[in-house]
Protein backbone atom coordinates (compact mmCIF):
# COMPACT_ATOMS: atom_id res chain seq x y z
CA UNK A 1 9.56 -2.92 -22.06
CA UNK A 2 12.26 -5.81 -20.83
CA UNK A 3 11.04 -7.51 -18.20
CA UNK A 4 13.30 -10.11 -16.06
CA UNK A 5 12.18 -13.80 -15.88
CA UNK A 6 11.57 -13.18 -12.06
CA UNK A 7 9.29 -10.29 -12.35
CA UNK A 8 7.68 -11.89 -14.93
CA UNK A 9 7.13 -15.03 -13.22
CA UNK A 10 5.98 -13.08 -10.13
CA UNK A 11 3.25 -11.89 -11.73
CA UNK A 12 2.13 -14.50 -13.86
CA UNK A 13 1.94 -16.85 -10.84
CA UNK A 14 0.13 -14.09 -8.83
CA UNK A 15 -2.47 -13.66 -11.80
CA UNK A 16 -2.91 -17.26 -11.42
CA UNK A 17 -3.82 -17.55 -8.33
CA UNK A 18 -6.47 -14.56 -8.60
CA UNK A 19 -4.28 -11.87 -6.36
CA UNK A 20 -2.44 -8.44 -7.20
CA UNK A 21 1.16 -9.05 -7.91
CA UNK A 22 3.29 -7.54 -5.18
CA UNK A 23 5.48 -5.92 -7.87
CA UNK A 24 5.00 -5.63 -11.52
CA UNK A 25 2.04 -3.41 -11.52
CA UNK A 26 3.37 -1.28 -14.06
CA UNK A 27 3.18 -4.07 -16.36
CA UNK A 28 -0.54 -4.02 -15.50
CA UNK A 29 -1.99 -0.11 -15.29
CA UNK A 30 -3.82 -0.01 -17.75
CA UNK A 31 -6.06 3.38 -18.50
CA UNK A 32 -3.70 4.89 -15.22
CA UNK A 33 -1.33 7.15 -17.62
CA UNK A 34 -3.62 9.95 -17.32
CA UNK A 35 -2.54 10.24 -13.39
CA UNK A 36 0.97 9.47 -13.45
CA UNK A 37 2.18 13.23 -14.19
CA UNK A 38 0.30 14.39 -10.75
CA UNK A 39 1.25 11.69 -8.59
CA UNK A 40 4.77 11.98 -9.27
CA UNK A 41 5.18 15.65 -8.98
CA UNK A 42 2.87 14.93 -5.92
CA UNK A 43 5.95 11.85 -4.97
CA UNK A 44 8.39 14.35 -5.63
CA UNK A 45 6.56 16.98 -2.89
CA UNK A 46 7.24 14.28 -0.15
CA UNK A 47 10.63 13.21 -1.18
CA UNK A 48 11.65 16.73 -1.19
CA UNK A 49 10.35 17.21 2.38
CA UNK A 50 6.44 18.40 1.80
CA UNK A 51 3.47 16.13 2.38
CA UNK A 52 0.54 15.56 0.49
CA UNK A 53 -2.60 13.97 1.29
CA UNK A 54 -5.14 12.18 -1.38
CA UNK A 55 -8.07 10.32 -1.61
CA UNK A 56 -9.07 7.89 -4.14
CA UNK A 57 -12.57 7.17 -4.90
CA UNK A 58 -14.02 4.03 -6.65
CA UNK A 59 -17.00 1.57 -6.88
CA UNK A 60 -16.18 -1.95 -5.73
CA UNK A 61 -14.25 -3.99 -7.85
CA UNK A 62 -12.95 -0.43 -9.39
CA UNK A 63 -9.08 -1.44 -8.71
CA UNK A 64 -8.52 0.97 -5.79
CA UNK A 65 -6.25 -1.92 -4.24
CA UNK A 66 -4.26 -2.31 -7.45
CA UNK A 67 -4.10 1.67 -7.43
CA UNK A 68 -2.64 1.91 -4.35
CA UNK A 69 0.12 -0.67 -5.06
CA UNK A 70 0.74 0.63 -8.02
CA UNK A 71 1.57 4.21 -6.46
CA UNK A 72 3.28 2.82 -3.48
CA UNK A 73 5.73 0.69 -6.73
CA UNK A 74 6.23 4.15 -8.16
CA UNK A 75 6.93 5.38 -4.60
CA UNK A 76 9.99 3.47 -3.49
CA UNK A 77 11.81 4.38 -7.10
CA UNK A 78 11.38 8.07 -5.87
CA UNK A 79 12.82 6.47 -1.82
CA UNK A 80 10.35 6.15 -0.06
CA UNK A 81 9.18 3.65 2.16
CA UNK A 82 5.87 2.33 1.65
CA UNK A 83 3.24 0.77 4.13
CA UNK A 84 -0.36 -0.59 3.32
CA UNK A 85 -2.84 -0.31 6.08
CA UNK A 86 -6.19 -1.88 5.88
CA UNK A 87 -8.77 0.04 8.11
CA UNK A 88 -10.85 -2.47 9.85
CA UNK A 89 -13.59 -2.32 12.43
CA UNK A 90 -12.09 -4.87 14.89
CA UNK A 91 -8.00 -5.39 13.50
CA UNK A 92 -7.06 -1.70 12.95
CA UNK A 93 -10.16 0.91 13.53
CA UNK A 94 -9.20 4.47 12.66
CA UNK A 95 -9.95 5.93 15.83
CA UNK A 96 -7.31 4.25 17.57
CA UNK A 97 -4.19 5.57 15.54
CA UNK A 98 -1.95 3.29 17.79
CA UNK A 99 -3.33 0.11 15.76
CA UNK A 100 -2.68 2.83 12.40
CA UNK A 101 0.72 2.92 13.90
CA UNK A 102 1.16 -0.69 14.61
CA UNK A 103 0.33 -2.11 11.38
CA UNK A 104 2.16 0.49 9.61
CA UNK A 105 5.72 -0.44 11.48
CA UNK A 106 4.55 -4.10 10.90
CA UNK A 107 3.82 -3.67 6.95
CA UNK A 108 6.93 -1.00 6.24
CA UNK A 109 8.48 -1.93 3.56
CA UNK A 110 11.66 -0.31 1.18
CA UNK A 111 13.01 -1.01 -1.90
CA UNK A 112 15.42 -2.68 -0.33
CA UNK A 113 13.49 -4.64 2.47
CA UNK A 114 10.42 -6.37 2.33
CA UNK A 115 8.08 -5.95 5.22
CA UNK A 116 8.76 -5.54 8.43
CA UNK A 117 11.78 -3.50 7.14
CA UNK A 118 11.40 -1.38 10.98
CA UNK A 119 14.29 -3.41 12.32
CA UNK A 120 16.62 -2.38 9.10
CA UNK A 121 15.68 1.26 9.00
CA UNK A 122 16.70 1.72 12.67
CA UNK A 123 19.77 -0.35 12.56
CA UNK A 124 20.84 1.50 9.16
CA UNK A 125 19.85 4.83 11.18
CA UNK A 126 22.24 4.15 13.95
CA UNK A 127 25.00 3.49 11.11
CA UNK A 128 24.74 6.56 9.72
CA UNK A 129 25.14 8.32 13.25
CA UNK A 130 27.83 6.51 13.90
CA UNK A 131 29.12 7.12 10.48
CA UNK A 132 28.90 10.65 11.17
CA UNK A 133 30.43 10.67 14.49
CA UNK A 134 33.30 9.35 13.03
CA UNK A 135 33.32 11.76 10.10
CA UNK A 136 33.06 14.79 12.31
CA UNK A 137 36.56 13.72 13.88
CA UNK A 138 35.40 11.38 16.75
CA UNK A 139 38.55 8.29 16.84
CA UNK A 140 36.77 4.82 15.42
CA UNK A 141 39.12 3.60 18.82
CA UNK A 142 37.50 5.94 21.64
CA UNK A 143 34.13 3.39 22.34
CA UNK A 144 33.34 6.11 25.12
CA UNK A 145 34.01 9.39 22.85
CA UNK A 146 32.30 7.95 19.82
CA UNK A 147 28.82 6.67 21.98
CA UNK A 148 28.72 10.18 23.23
CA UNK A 149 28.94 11.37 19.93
CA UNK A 150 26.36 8.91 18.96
CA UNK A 151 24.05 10.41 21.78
CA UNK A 152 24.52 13.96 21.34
CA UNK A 153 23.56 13.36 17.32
CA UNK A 154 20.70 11.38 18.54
CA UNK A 155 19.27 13.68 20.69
CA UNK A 156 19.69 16.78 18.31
CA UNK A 157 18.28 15.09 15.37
CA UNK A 158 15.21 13.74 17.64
CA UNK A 159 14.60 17.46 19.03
CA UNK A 160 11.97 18.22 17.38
CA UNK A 161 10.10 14.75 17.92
CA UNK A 162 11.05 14.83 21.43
CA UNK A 163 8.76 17.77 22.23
CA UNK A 164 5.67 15.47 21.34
CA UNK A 165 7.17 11.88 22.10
CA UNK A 166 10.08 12.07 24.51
CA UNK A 167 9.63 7.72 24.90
CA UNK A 168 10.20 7.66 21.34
CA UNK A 169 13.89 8.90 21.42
CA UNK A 170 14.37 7.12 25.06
CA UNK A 171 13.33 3.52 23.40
CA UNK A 172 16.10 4.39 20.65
CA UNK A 173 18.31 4.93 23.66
CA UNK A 174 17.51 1.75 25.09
CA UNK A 175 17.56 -0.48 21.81
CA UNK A 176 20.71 1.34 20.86
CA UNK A 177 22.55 0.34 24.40
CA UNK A 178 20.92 -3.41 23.94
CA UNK A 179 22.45 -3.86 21.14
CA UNK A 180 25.30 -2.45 21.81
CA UNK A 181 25.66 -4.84 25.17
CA UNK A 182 24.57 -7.89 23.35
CA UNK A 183 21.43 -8.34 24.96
CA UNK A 184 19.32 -9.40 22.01
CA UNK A 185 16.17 -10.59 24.26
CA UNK A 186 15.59 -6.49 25.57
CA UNK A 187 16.61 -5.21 21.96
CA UNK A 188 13.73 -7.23 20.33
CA UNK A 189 11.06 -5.86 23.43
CA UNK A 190 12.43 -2.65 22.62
CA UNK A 191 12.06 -2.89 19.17
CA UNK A 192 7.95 -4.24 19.40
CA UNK A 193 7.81 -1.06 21.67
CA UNK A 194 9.08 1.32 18.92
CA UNK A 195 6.57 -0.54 16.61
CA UNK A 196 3.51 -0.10 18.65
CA UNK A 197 3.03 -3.62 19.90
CA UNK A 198 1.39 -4.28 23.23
CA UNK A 199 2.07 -6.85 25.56
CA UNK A 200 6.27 -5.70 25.44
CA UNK A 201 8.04 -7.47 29.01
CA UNK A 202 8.34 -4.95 31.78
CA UNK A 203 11.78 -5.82 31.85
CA UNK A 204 12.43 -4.77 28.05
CA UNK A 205 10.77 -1.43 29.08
CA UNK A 206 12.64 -0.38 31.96
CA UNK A 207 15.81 -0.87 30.22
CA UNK A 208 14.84 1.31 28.02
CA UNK A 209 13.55 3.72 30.69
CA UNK A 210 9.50 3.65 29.24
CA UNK A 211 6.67 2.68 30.75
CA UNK A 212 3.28 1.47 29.20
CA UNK A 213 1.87 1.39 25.73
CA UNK A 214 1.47 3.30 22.55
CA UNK A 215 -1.93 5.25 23.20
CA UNK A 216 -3.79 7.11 20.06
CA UNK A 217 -2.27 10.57 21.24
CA UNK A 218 1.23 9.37 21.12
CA UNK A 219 0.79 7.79 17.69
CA UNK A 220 1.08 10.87 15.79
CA UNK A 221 4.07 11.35 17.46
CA UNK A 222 5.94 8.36 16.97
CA UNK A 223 5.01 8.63 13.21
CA UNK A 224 6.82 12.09 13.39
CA UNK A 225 10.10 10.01 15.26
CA UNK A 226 9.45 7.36 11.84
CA UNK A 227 9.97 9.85 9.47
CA UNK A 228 12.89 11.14 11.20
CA UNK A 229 14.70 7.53 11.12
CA UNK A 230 13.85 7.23 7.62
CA UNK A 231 14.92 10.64 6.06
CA UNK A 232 18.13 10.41 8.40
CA UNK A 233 18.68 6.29 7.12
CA UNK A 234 18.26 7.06 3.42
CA UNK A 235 14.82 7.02 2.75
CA UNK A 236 13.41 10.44 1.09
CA UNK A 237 9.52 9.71 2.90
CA UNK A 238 7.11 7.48 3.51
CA UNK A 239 3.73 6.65 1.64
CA UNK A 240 1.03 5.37 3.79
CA UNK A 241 -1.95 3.87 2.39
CA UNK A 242 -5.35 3.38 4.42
CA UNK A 243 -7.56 0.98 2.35
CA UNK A 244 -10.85 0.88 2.85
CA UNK A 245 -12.00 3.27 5.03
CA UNK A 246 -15.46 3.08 3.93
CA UNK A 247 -15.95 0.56 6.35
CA UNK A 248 -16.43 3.50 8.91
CA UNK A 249 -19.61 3.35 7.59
CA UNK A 250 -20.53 0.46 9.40
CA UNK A 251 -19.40 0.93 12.57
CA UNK A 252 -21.33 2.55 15.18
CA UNK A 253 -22.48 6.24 14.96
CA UNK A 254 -19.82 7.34 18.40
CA UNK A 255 -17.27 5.22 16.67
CA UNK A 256 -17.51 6.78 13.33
CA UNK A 257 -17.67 10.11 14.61
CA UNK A 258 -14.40 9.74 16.10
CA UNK A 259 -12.61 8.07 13.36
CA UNK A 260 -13.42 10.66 11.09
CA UNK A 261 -11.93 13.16 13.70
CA UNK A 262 -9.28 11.22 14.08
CA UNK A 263 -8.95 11.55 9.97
CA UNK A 264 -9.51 15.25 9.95
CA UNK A 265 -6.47 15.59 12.64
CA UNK A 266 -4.37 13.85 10.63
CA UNK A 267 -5.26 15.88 7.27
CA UNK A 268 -4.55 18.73 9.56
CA UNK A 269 -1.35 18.17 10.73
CA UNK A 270 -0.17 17.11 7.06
CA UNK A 271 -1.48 20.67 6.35
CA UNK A 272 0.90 21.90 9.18
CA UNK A 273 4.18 20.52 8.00
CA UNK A 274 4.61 18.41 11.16
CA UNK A 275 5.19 15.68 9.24
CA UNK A 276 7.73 16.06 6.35
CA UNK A 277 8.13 13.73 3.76
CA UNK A 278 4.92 11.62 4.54
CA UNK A 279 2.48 10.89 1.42
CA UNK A 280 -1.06 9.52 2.58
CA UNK A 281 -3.45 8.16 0.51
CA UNK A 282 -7.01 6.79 2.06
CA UNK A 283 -9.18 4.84 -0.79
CA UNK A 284 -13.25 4.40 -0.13
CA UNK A 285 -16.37 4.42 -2.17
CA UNK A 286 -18.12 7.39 -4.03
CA UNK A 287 -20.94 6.64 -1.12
CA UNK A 288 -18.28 7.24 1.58
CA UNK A 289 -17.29 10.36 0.42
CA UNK A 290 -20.76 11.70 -0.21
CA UNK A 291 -22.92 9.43 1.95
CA UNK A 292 -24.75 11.05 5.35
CA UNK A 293 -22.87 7.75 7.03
CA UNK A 294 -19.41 8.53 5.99
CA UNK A 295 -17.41 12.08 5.19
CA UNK A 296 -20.17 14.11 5.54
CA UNK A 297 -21.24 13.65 8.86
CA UNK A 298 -17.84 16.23 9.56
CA UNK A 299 -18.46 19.11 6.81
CA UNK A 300 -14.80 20.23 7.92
CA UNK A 301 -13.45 16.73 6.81
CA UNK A 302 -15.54 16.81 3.91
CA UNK A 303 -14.89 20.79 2.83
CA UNK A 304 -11.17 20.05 2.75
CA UNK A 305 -11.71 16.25 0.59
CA UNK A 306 -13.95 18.20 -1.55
CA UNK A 307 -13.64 17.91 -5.00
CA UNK A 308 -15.87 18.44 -8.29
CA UNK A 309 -16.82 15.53 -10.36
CA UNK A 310 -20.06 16.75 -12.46
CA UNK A 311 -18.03 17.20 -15.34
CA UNK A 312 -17.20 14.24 -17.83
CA UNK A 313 -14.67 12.34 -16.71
CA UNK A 314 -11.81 13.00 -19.15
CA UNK A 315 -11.85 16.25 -17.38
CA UNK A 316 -11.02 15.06 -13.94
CA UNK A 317 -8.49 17.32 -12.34
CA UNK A 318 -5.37 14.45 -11.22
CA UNK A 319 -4.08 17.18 -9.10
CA UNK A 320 -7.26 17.50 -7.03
CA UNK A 321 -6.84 16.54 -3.47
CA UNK A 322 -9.58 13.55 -4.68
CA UNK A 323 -9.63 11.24 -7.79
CA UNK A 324 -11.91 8.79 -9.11
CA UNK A 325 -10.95 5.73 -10.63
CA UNK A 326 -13.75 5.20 -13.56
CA UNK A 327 -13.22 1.34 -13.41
CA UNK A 328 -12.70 -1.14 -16.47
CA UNK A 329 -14.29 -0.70 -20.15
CA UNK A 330 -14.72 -3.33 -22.36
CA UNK A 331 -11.77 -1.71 -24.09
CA UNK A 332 -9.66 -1.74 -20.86
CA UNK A 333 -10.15 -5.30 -20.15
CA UNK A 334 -8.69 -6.51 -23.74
CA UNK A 335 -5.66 -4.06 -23.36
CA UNK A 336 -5.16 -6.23 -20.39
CA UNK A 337 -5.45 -9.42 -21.68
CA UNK A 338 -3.20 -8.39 -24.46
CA UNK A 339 -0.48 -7.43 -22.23
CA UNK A 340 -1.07 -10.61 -20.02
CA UNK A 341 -0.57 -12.51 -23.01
CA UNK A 342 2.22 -11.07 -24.57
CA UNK A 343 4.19 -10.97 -20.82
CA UNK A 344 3.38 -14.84 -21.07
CA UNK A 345 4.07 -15.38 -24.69
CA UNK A 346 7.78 -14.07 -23.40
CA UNK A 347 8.92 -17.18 -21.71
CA UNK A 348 6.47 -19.66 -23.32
CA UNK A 349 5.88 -21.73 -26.37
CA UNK A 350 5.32 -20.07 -30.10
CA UNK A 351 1.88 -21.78 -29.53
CA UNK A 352 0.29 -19.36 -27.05
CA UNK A 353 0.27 -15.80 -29.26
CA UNK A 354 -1.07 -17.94 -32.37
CA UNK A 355 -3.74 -19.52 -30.48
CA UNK A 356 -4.60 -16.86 -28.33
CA UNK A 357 -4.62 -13.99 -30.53
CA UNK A 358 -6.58 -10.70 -29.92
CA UNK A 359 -9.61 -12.12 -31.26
CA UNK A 360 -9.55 -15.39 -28.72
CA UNK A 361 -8.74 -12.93 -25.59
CA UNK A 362 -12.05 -11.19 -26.87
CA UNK A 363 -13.92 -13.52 -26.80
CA UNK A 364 -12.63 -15.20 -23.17
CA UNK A 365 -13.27 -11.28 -21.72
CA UNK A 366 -16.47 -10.94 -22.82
CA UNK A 367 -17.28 -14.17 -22.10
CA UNK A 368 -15.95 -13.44 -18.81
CA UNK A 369 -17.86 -10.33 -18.80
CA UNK A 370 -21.27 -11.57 -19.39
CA UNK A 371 -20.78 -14.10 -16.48
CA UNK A 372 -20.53 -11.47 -14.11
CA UNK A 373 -23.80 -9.43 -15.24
CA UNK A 374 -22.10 -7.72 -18.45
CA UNK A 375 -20.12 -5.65 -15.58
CA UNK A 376 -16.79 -5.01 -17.02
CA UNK A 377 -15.71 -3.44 -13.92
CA UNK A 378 -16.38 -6.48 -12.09
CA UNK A 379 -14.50 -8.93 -14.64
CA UNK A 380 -10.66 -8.80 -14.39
CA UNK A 381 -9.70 -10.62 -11.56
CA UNK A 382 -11.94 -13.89 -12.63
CA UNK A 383 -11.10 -12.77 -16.84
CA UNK A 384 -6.97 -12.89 -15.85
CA UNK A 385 -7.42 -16.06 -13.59
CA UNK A 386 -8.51 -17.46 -16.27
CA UNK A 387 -6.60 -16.31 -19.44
CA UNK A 388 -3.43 -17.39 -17.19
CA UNK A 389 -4.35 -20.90 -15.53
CA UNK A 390 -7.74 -22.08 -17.79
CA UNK A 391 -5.78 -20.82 -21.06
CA UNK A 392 -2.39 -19.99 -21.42
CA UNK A 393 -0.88 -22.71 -19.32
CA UNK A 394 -2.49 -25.68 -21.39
CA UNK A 395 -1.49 -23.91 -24.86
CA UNK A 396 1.64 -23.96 -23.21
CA UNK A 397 1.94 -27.45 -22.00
CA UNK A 398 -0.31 -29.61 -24.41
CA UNK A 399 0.89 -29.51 -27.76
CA UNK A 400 -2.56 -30.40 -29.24
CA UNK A 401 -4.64 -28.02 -26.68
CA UNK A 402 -6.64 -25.45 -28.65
CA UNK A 403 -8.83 -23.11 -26.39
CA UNK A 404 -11.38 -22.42 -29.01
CA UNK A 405 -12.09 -26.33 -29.47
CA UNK A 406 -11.04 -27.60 -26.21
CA UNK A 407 -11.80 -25.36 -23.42
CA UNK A 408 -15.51 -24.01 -21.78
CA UNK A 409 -15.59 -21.54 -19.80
CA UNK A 410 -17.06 -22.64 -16.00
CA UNK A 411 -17.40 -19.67 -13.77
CA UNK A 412 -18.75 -20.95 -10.56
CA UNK A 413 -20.16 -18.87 -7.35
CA UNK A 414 -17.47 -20.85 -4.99
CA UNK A 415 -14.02 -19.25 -6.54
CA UNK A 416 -15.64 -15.97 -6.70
CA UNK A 417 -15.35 -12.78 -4.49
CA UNK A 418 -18.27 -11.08 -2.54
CA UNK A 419 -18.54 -8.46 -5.39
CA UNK A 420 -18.34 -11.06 -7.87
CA UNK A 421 -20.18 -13.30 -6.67
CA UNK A 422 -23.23 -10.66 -6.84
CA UNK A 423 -23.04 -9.74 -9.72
CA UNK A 424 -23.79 -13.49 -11.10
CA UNK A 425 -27.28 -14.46 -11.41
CA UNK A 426 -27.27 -18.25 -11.30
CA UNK A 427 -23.99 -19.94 -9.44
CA UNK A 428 -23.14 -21.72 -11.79
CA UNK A 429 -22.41 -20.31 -15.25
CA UNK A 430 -21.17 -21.98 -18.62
CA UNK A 431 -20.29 -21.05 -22.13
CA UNK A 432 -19.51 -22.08 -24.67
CA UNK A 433 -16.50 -20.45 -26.90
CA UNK A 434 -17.16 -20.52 -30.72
């Protein structure tokens, strides 16, 4: 595969400082082929106006994050948008789908915009009415006829939304007519309204004749208004991924009880169709979706997530409404490093695939590996870190740097993870590469 010198830069520097690449991922799925043939036919359902929902299900340090990324890459090359939103007990709990909302509209992002792209889709929204206003006849030099034809397509293409969220199509109104008379002060208020954000100036929302804040009953609808703006701007759906919900689990018993709810509604409205075009993926852990502290504490939540996994796992169904990711193998990890090394060995000195040759990534992973318990599910973040800014870089930029005679691996507790750091029994770890 070509890659550009960006992208490849991108993700070399990301691996280097110990992070998933924000693009790139492809480069990186490694043992995720077996999926890909579901979750784009399952893509394909949204762009084409269905929805899907899915769960994901994987230990700590399993990849779920770098799953969902992956997905949400593959996502915006089928149009949609794509928003991450991580489900927290005191930033964004579940059972108040106005923070959902919030930090969806403030992570939105397309393949065109990088987040917040909220601002874009609406302005490229109100193009395309205007566009067809004028295609439908309206004169380009009638200001009055064609904002009346911008209204009228407006309201007919918000009907359906307006039945459930009437403020959502009046704040479109309002940041419409800001804009239009160059008051950029009330068109930003109205825009943090339209994004869920508290706190918006009375003034901003009596221009655009509203009056309070997003609640969690009007969320749903204002994601229904979304998906309207995006279909109608360009974009084919939206994918919106809630990480981590296990941490439900942790929360108190009334609290949990109604963010599951709160998860069941939204399954159930997917199921619906009130919400065309929107892909939603939740990730947790196995003990999340079969612990008495997380799914099954609603059996109607956990009936409809239900899936079978007692067989082996190269018999996983990828079309179930749940997957598992198994996590990295020894086998897994040196794909990896290979590809890490050879997406290096692209832009860098003849030196680096000589000295760090299969056998020398090997030896680094299970090095690596061993530090962290013998977990190789545990081991790529720290392994890569390392290949990239212990390994690679000095073959690259000392011409008499060999790993196997100049470097020791040092994996300390302090640049570790929680997961990782758990898995270590002393903190500080050496070895010695033969």
């Amino acid at each position: 595969m070509k890659v550009s010198e960006r992208r490849r830069r991108e993700v070399i520097d990301a691996l280097r400082r110990g992070t998933v690449p924000s693009a790139g991922l492809d480069l990186l799925a490694v043992g995720l082929d077996r999926f890909t043939a579901a979750l784009d036919a399952e893509l394909d359902t949204a762009a084409r106006g269905g929805a899907v929902f899915k769960a994901v299900r994987g230990e700590y340090g399993s990849g779920k994050t770098f799953f969902a990324r992956w997905l949400a890459e593959r996502a915006k090359r089928h149009g949609l948008a794509v928003a991450e939103v991580q489900i927290s007990e005191t930033e964004t709990p579940l059972h108040r789908l106005e923070t959902v909302y919030r930090r969806l509209c403030e992570n939105l992002s397309t393949a065109e915009f990088p987040p917040s792209a909220l601002r874009s889709v609406i302005d490229a929204w109100m193009f395309t009415l205007e566009e067809d206003a004028l295609a439908a006849g309206v004169p380009e030099s009638d200001a009055e006829a064609l904002n009346g034809a911008v209204e009228s397509l407006l309201e007919k293409r918000l009907t359906e939304v307006s039945r459930s969220a009437p403020t959502f199509a009046a704040a479109l109104r309002g940041y419409r007519a800001a804009v239009a008379g160059g008051d950029p002060a009330t068109a930003e208020g109205v825009l943090a309204w339209l994004g869920g954000q508290p706190h918006v100036s009375a003034a901003a929302k009596r221009a655009a004749g509203v009056r309070g804040d997003l609640d969690h009953f009007g969320a749903l609808g204002f994601l229904q208004g979304l998906l309207t703006v995006l279909r109608d701007s360009g974009h084919r759906g939206l994918l919106l991924v809630l990480d981590e919900v296990e941490t439900l689990q942790r929360v108190r018993s009334d609290v949990r009880d109604k963010a599951l709810n709160a998860l069941r509604q939204l399954v159930d409205e997917i199921d619906s169709g009130r919400f065309p075009g929107l892909y939603v993926l939740v990730t947790g852990t196995p003990a999340f979706f079969e612990g008495h502290q997380g799914l099954q504490r609603l059996p109607p939540l956990a009936s409809r997530l239900a899936a079978d996994f007692t067989t082996d796992p190269r018999f996983d169904n990828p079309r179930a409404v749940q997957i598992r990711l198994p996590g990295f193998t020894r086998d897994g990890l040196l794909e990896l490093g290979g590809r890490v090394r050879d997406l290096y060995a692209a832009g860098a000195s003849p030196r680096v695939p000589e000295l760090v040759d299969d056998a020398y990534v090997a030896l680094l992973a299970e090095a690596v590996a061993g530090s962290l318990g013998g977990r190789a599910g545990v081991a790529p973040r720290v392994f890569l870190k390392k290949l990239v800014g212990d390994v690679l870089d000095r073959v690259d930029q000392f011409a008499d740097f060999d790993p196997r005679e100049h470097y020791r691996l040092t994996v300390r507790s302090a640049e570790l993870n929680e997961i990782e750091r758990n898995a270590l029994t002393t903190d500080d770890v050496e070895l010695d590469l033969p």
